[in-house]
PDB file of N, CA and C in Angstrom:
ATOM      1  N   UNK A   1     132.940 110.224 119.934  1.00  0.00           N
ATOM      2  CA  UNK A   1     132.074 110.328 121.083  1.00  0.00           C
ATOM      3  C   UNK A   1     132.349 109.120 121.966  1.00  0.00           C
ATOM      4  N   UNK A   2     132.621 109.461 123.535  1.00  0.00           N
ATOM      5  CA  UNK A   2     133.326 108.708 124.244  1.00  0.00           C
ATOM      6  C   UNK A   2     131.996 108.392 124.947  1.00  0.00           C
ATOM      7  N   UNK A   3     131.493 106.818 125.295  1.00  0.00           N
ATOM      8  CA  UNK A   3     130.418 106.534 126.828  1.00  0.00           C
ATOM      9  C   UNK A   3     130.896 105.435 127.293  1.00  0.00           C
ATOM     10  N   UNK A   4     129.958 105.329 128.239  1.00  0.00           N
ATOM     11  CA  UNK A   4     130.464 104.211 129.559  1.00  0.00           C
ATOM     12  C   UNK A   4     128.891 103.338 129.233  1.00  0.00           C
ATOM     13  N   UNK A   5     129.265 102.403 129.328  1.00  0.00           N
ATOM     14  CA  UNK A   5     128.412 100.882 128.657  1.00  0.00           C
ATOM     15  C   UNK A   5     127.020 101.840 129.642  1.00  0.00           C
ATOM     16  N   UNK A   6     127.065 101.962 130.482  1.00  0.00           N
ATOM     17  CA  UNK A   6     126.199 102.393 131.624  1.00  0.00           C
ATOM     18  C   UNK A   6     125.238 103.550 130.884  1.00  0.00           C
ATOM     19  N   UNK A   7     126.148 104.109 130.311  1.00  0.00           N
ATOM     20  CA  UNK A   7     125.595 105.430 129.775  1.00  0.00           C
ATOM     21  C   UNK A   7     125.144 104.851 128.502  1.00  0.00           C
ATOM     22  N   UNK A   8     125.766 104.214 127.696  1.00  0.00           N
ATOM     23  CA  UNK A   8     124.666 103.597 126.432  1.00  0.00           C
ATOM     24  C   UNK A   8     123.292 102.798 126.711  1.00  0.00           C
ATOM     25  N   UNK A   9     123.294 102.164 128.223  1.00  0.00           N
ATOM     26  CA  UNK A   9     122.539 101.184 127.897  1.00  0.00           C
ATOM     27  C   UNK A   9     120.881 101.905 128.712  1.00  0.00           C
ATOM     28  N   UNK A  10     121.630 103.278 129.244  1.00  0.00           N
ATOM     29  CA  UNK A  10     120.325 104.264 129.733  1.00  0.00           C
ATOM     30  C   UNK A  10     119.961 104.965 128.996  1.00  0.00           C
ATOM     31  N   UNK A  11     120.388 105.115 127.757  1.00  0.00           N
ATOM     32  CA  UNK A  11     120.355 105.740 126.333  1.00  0.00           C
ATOM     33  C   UNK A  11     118.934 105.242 126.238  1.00  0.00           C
ATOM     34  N   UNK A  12     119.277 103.694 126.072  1.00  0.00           N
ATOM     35  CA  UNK A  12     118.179 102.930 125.113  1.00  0.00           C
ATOM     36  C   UNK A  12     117.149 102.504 126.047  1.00  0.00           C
ATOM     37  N   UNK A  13     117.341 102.460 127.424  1.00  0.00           N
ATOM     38  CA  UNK A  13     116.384 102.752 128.146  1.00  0.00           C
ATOM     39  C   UNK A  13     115.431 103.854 128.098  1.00  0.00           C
ATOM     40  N   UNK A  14     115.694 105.399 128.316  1.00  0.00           N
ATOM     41  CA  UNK A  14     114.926 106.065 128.470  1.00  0.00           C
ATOM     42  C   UNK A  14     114.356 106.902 126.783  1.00  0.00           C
ATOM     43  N   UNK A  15     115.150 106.471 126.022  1.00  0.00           N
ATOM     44  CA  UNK A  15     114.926 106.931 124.740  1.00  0.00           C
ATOM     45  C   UNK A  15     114.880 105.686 123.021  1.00  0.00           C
ATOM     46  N   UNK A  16     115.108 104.523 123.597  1.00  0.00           N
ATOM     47  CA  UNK A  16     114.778 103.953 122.171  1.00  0.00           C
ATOM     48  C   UNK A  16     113.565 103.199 122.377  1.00  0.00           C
ATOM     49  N   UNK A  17     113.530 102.347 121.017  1.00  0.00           N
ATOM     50  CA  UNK A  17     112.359 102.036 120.837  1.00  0.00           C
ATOM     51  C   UNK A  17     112.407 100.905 120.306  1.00  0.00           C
ATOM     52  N   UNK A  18     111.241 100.122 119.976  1.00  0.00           N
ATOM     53  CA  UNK A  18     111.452  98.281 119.603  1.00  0.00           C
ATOM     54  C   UNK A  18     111.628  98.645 118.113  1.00  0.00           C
ATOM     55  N   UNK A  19     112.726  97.813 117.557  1.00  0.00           N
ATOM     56  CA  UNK A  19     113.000  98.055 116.228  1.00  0.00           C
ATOM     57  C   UNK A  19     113.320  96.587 115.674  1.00  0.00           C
ATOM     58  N   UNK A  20     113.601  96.270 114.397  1.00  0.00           N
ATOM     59  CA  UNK A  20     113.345  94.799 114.082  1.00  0.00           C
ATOM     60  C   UNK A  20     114.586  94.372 113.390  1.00  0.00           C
ATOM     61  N   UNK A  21     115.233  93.599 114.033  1.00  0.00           N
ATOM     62  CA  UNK A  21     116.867  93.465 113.172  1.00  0.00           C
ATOM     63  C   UNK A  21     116.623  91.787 112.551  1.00  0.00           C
ATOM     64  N   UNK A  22     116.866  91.942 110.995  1.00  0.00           N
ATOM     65  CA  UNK A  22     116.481  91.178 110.015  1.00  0.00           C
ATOM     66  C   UNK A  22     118.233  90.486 109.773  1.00  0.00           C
ATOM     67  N   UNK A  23     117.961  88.996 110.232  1.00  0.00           N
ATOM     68  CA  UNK A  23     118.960  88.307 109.643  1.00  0.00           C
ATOM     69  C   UNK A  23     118.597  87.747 108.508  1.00  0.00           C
ATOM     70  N   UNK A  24     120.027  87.634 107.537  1.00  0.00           N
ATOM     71  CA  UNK A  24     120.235  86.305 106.220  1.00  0.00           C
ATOM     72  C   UNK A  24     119.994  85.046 107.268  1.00  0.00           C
ATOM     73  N   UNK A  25     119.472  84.045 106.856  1.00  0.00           N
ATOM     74  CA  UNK A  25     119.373  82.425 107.243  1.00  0.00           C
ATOM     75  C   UNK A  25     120.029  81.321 106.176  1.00  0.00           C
ATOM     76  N   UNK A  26     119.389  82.414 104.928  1.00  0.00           N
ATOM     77  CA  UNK A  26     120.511  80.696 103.749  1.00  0.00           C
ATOM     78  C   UNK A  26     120.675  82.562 102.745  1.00  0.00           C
ATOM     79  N   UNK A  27     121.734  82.245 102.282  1.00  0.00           N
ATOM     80  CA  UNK A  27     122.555  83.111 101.236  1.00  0.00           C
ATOM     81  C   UNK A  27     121.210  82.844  99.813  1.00  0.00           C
ATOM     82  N   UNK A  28     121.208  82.154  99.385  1.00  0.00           N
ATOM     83  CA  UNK A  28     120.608  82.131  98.212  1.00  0.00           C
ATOM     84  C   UNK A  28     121.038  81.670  97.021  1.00  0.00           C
ATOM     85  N   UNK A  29     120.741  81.273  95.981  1.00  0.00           N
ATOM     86  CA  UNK A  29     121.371  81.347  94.601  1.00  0.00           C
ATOM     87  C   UNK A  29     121.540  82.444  93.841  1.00  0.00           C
ATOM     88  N   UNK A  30     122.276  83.223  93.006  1.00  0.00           N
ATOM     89  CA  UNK A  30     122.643  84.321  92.265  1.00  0.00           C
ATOM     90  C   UNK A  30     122.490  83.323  90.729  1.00  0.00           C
ATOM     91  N   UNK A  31     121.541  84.508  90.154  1.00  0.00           N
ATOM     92  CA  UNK A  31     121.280  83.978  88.705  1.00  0.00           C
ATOM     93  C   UNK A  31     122.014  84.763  88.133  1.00  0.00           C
ATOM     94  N   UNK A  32     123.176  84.411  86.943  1.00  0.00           N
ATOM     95  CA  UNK A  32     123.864  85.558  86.054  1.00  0.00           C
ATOM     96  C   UNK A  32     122.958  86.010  85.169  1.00  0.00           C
ATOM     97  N   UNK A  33     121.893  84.928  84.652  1.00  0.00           N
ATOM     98  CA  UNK A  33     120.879  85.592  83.333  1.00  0.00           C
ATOM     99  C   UNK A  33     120.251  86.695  83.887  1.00  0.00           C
ATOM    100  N   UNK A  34     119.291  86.505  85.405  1.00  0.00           N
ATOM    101  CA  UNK A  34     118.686  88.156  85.666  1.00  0.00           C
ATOM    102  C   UNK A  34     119.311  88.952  86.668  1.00  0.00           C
ATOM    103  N   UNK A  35     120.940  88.381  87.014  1.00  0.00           N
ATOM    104  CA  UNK A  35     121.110  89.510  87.970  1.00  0.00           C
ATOM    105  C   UNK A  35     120.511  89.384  89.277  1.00  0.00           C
ATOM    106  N   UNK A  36     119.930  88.427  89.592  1.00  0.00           N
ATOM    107  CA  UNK A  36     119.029  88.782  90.981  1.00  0.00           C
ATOM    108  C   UNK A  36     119.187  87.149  91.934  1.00  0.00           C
ATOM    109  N   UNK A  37     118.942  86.807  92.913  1.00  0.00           N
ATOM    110  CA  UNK A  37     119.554  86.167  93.808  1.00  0.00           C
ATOM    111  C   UNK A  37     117.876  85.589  94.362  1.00  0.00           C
ATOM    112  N   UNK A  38     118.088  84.147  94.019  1.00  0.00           N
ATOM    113  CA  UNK A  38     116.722  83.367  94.431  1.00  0.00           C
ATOM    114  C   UNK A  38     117.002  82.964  95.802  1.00  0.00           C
ATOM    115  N   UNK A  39     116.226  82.131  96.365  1.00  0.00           N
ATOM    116  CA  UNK A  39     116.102  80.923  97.675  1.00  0.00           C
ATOM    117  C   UNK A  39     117.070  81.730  98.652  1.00  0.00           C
ATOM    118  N   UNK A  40     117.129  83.091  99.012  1.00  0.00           N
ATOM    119  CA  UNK A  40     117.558  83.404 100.448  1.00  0.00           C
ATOM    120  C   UNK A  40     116.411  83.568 101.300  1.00  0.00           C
ATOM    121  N   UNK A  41     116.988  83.399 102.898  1.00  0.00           N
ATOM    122  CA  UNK A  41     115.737  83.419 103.377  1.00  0.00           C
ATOM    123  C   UNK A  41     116.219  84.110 104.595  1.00  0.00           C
ATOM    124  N   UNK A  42     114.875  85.070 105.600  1.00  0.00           N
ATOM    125  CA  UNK A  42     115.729  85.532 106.590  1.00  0.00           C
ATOM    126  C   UNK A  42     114.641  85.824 107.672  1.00  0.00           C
ATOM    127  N   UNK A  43     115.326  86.108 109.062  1.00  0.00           N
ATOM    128  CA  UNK A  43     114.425  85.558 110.171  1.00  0.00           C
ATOM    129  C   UNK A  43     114.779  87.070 111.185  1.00  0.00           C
ATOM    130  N   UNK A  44     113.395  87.505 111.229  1.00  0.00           N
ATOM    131  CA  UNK A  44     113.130  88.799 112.107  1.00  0.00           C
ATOM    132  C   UNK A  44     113.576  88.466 113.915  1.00  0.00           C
ATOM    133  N   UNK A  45     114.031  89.228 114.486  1.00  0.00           N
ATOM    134  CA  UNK A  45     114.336  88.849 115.809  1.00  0.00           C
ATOM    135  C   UNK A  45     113.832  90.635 116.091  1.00  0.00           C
ATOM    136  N   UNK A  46     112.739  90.706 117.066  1.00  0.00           N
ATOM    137  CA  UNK A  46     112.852  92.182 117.773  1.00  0.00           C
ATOM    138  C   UNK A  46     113.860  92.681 119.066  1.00  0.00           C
ATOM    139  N   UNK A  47     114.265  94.088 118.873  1.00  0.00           N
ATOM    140  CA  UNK A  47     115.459  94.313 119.586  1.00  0.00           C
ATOM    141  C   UNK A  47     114.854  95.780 120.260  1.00  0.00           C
ATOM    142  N   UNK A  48     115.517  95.945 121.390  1.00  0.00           N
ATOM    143  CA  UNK A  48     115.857  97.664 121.487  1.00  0.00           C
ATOM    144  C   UNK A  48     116.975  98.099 121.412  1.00  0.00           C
ATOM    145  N   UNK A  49     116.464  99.242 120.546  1.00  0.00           N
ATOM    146  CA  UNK A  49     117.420 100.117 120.337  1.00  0.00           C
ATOM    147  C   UNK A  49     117.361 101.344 120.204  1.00  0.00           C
ATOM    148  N   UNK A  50     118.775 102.346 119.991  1.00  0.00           N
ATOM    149  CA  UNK A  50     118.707 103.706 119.920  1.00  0.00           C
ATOM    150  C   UNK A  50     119.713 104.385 118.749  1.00  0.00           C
ATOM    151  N   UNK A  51     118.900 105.325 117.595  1.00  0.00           N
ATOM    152  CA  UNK A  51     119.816 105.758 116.976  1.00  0.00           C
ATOM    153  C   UNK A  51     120.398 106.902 116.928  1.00  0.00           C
ATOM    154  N   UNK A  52     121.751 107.151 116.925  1.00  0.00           N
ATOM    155  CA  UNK A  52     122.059 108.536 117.179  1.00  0.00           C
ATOM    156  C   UNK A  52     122.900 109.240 115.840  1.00  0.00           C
ATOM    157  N   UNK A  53     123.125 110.600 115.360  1.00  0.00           N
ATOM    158  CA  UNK A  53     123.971 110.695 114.548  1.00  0.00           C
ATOM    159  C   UNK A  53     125.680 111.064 115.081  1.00  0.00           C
ATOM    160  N   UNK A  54     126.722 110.354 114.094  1.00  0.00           N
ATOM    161  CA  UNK A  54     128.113 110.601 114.215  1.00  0.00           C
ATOM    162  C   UNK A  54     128.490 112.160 114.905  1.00  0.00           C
ATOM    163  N   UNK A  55     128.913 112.176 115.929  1.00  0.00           N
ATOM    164  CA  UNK A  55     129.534 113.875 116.348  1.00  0.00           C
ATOM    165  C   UNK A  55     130.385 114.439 115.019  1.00  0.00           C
ATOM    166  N   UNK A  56     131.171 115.804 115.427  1.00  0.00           N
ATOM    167  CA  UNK A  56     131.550 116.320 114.772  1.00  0.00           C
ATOM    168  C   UNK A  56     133.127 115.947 115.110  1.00  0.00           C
ATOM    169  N   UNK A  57     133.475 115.691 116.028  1.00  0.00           N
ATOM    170  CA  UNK A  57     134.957 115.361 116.279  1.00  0.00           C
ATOM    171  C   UNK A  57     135.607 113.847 116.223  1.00  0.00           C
ATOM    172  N   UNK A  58     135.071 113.050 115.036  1.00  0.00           N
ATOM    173  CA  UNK A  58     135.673 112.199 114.496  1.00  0.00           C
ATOM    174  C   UNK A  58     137.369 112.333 114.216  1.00  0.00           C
ATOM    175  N   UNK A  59     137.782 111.305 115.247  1.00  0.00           N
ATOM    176  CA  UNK A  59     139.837 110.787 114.244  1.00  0.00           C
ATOM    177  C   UNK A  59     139.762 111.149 112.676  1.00  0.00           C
ATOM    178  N   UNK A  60     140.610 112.188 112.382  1.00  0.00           N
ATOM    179  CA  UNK A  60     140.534 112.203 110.648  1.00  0.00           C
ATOM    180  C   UNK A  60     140.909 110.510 110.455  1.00  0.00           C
ATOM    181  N   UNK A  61     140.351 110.664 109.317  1.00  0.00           N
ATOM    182  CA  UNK A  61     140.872 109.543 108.427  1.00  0.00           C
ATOM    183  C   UNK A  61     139.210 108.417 108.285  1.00  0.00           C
ATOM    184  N   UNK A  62     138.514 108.973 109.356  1.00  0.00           N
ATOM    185  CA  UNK A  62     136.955 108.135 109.346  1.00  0.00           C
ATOM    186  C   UNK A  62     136.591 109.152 108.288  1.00  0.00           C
ATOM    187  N   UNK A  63     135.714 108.156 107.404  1.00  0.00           N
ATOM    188  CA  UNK A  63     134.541 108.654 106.446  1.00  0.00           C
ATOM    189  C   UNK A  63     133.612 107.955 106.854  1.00  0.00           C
ATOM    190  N   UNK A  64     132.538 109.678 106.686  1.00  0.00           N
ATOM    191  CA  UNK A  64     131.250 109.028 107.255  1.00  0.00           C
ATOM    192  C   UNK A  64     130.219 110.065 105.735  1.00  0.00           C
ATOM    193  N   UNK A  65     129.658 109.122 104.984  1.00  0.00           N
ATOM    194  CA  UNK A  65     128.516 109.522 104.290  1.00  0.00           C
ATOM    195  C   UNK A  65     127.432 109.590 104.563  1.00  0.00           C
ATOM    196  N   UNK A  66     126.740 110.210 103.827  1.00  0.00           N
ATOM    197  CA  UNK A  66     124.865 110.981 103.694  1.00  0.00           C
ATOM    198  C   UNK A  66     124.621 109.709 104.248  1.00  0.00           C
ATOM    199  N   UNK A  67     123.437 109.960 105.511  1.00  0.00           N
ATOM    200  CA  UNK A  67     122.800 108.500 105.794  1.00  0.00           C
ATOM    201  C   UNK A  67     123.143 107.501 106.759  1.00  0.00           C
ATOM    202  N   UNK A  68     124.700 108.121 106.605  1.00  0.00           N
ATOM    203  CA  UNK A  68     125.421 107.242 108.011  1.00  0.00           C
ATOM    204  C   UNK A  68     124.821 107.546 109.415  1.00  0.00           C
ATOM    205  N   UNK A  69     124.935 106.309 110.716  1.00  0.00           N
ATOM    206  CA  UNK A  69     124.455 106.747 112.051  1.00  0.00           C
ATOM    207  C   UNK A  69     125.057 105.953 112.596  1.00  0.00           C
ATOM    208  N   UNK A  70     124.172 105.395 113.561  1.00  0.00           N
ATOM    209  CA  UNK A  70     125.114 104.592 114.539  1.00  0.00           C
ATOM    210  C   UNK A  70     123.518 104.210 115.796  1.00  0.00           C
ATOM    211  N   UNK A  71     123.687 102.960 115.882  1.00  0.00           N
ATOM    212  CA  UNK A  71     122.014 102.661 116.672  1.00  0.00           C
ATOM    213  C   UNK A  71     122.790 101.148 117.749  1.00  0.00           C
ATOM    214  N   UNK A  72     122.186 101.868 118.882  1.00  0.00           N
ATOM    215  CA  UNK A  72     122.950 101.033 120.105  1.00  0.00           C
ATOM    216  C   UNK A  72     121.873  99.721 120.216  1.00  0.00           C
ATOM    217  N   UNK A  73     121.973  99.005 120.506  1.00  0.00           N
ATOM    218  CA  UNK A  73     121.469  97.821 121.186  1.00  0.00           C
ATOM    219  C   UNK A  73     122.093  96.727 122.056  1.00  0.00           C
ATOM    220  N   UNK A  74     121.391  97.197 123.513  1.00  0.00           N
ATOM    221  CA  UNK A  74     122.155  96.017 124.540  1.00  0.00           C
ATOM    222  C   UNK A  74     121.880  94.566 124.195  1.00  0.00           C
ATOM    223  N   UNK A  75     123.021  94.005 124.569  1.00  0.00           N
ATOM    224  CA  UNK A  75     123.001  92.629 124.496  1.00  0.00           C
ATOM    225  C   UNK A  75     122.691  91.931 125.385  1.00  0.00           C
ATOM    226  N   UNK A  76     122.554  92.503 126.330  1.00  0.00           N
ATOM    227  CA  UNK A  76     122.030  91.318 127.610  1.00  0.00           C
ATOM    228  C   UNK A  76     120.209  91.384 127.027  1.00  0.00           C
ATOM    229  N   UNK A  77     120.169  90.013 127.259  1.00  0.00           N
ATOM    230  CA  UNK A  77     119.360  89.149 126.900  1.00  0.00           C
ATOM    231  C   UNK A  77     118.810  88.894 125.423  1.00  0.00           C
ATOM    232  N   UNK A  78     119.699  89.163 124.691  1.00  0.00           N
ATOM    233  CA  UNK A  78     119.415  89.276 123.102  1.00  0.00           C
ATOM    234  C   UNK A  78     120.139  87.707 122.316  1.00  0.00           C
ATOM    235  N   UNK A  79     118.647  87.261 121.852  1.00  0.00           N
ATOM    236  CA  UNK A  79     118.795  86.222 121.050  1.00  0.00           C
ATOM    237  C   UNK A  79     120.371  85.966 120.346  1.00  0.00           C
ATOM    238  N   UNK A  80     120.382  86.903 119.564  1.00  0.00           N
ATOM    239  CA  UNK A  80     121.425  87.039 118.502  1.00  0.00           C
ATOM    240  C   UNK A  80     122.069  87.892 118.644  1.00  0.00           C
ATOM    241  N   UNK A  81     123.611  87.835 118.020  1.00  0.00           N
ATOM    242  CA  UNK A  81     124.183  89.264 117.868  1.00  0.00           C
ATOM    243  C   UNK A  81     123.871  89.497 116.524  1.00  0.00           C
ATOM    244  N   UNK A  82     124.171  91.272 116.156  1.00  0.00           N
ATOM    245  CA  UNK A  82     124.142  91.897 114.547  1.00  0.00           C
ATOM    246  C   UNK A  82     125.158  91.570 114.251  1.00  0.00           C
ATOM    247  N   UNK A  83     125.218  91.248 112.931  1.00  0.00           N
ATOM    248  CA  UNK A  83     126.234  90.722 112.364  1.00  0.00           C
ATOM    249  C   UNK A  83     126.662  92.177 110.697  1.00  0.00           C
ATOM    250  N   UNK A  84     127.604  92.083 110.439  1.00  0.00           N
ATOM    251  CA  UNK A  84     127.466  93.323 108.971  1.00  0.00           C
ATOM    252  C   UNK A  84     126.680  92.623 107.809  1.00  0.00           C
ATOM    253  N   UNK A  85     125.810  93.346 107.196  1.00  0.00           N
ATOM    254  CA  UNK A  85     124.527  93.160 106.020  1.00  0.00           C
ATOM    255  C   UNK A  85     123.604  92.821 107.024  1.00  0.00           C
ATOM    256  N   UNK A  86     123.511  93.158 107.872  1.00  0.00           N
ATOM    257  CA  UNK A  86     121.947  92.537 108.618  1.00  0.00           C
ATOM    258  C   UNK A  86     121.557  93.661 108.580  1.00  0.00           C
ATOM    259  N   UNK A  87     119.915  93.961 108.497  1.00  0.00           N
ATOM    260  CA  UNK A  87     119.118  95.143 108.214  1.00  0.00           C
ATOM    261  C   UNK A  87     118.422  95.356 109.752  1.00  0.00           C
ATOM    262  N   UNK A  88     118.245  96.747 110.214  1.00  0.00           N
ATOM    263  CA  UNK A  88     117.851  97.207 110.993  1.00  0.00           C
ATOM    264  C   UNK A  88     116.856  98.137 110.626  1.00  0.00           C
ATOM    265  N   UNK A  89     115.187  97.602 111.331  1.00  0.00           N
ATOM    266  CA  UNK A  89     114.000  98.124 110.644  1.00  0.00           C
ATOM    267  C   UNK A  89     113.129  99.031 111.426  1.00  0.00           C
ATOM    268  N   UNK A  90     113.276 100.172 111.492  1.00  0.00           N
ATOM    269  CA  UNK A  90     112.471 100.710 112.275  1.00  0.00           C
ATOM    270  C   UNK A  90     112.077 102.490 111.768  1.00  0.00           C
ATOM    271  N   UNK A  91     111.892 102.873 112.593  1.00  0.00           N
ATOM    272  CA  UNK A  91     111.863 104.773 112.458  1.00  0.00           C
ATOM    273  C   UNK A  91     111.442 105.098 110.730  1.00  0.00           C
ATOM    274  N   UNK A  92     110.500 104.080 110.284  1.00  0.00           N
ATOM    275  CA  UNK A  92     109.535 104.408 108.509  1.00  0.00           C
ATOM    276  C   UNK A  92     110.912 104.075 107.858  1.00  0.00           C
ATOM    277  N   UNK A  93     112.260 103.239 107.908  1.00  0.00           N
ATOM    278  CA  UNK A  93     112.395 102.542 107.009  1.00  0.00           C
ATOM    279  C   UNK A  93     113.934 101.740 107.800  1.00  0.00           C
ATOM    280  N   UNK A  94     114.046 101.118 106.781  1.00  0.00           N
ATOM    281  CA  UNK A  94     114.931  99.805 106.678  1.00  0.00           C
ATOM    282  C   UNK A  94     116.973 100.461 106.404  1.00  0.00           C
ATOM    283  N   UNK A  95     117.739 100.104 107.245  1.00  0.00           N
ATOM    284  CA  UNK A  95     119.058 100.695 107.582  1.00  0.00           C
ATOM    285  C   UNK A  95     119.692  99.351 107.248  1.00  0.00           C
ATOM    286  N   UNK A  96     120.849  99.182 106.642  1.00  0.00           N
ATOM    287  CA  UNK A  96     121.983  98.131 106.632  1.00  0.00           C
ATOM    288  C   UNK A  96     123.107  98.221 107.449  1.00  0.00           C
ATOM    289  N   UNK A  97     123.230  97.460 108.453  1.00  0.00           N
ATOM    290  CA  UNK A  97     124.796  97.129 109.281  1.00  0.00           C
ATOM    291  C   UNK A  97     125.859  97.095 108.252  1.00  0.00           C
ATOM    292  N   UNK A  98     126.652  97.699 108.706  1.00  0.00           N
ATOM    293  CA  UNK A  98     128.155  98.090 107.459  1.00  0.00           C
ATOM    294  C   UNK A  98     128.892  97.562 108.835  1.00  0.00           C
ATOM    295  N   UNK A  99     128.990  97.798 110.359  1.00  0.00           N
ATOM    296  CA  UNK A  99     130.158  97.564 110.510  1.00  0.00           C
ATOM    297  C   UNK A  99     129.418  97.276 112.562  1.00  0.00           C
ATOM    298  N   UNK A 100     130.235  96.128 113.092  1.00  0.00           N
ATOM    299  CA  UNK A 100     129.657  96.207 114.780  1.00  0.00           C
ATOM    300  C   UNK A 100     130.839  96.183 115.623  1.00  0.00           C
ATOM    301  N   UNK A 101     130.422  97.122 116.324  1.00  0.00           N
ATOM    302  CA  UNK A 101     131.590  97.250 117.868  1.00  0.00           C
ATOM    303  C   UNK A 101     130.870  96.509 118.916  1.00  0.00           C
ATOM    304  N   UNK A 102     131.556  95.811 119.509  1.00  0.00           N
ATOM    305  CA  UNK A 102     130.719  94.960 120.590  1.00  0.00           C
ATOM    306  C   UNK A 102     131.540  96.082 122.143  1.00  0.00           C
ATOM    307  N   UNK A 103     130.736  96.238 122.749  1.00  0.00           N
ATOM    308  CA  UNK A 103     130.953  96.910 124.424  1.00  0.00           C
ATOM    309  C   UNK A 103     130.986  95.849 125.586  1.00  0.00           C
ATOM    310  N   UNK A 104     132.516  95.987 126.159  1.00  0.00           N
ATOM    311  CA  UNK A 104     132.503  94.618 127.307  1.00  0.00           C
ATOM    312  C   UNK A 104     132.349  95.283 128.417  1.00  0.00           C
ATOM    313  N   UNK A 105     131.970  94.944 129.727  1.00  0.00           N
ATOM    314  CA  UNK A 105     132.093  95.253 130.989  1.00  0.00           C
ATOM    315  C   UNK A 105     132.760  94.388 131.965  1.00  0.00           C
ATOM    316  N   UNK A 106     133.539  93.868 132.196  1.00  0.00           N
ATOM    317  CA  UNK A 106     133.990  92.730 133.144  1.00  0.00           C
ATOM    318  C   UNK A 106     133.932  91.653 132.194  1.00  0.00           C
ATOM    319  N   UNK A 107     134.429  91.258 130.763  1.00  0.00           N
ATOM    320  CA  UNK A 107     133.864  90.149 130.202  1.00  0.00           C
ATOM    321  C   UNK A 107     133.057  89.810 129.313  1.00  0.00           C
ATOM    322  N   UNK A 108     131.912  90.627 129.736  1.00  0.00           N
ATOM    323  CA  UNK A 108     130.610  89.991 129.445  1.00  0.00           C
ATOM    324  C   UNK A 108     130.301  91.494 128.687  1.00  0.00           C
ATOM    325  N   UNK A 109     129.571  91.009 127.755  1.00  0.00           N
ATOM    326  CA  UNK A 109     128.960  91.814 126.347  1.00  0.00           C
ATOM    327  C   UNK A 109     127.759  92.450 126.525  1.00  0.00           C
ATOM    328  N   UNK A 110     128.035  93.954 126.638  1.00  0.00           N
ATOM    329  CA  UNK A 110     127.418  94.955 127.251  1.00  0.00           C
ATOM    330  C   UNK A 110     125.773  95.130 126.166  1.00  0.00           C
ATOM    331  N   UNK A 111     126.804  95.693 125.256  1.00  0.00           N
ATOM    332  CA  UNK A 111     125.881  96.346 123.844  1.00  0.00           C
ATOM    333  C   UNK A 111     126.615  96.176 122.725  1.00  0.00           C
ATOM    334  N   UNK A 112     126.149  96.397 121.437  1.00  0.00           N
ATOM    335  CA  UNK A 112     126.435  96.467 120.494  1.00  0.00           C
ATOM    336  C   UNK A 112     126.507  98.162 119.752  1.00  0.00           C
ATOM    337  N   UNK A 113     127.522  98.510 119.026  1.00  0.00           N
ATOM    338  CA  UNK A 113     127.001  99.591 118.518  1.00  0.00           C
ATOM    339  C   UNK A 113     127.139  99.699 116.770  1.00  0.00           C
ATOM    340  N   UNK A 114     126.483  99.760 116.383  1.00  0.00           N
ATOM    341  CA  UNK A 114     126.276  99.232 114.751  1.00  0.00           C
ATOM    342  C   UNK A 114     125.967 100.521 113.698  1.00  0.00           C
ATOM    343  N   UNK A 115     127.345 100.604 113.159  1.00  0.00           N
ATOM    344  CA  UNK A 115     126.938 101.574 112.062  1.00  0.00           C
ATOM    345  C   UNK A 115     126.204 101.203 110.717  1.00  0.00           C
ATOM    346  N   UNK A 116     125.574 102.324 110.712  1.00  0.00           N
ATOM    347  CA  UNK A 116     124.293 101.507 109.623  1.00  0.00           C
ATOM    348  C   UNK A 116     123.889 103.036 108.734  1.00  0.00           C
ATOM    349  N   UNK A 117     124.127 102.369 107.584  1.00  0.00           N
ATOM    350  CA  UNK A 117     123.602 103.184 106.268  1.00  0.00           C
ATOM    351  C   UNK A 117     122.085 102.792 105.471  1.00  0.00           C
ATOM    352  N   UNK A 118     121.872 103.836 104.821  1.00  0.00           N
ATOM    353  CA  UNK A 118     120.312 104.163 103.974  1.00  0.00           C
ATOM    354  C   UNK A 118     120.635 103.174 103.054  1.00  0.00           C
TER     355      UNK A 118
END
């Protein structure tokens, strides 16, 4: 699916909604005795955005699994960029960034478009 920064960023204008993209701040310690990962810590930034599902005329060779999407968020005026493992919280539950395309216009960094799994 082909758009023009213009056309994503009226997307999330007339159709998304405030959603909450959760950064890592410190990694943490990983305990081998329980398996589980102490002292990380992480810092909410609110965003807009819009999620849409993958078309049907994907380049063979993309795999896209149960759960997969894709949720736009402009970057003009956004604290932070998404980075991959950052969680995107909204629509009754919590999505993981697997992978970000950044959108330029003249330079300057339009939107983001972030595929994100269950």
């Amino acid at each position: 699916m082909t758009f023009r920064s213009y056309d994503l960023l009226k997307l999330v204008q007339d159709h998304g909604e405030e959603l909450t993209l959760r950064k890592k701040t410190t990694a943490g310690t990983y305990d081998p005795a329980t398996g589980s990962v102490t002292g990380s810590g992480t810092t909410d930034y609110t965003v807009d955005g819009y999620f849409f599902n993958f078309s049907v005329g994907l380049p063979s060779g993309d795999e896209i699994r149960r759960g997969s999407r894709r949720c736009v968020i402009p970057a003009l005026g956004l604290a932070v960029e998404p980075d991959d493992e950052d969680l995107i919280i909204g629509q009754g539950d919590a999505v993981a960034v697997v992978s970000v395309s950044t959108i330029f216009s003249a330079g300057a960094a339009v939107c983001y478009i972030c595929e994100v799994r269950e």
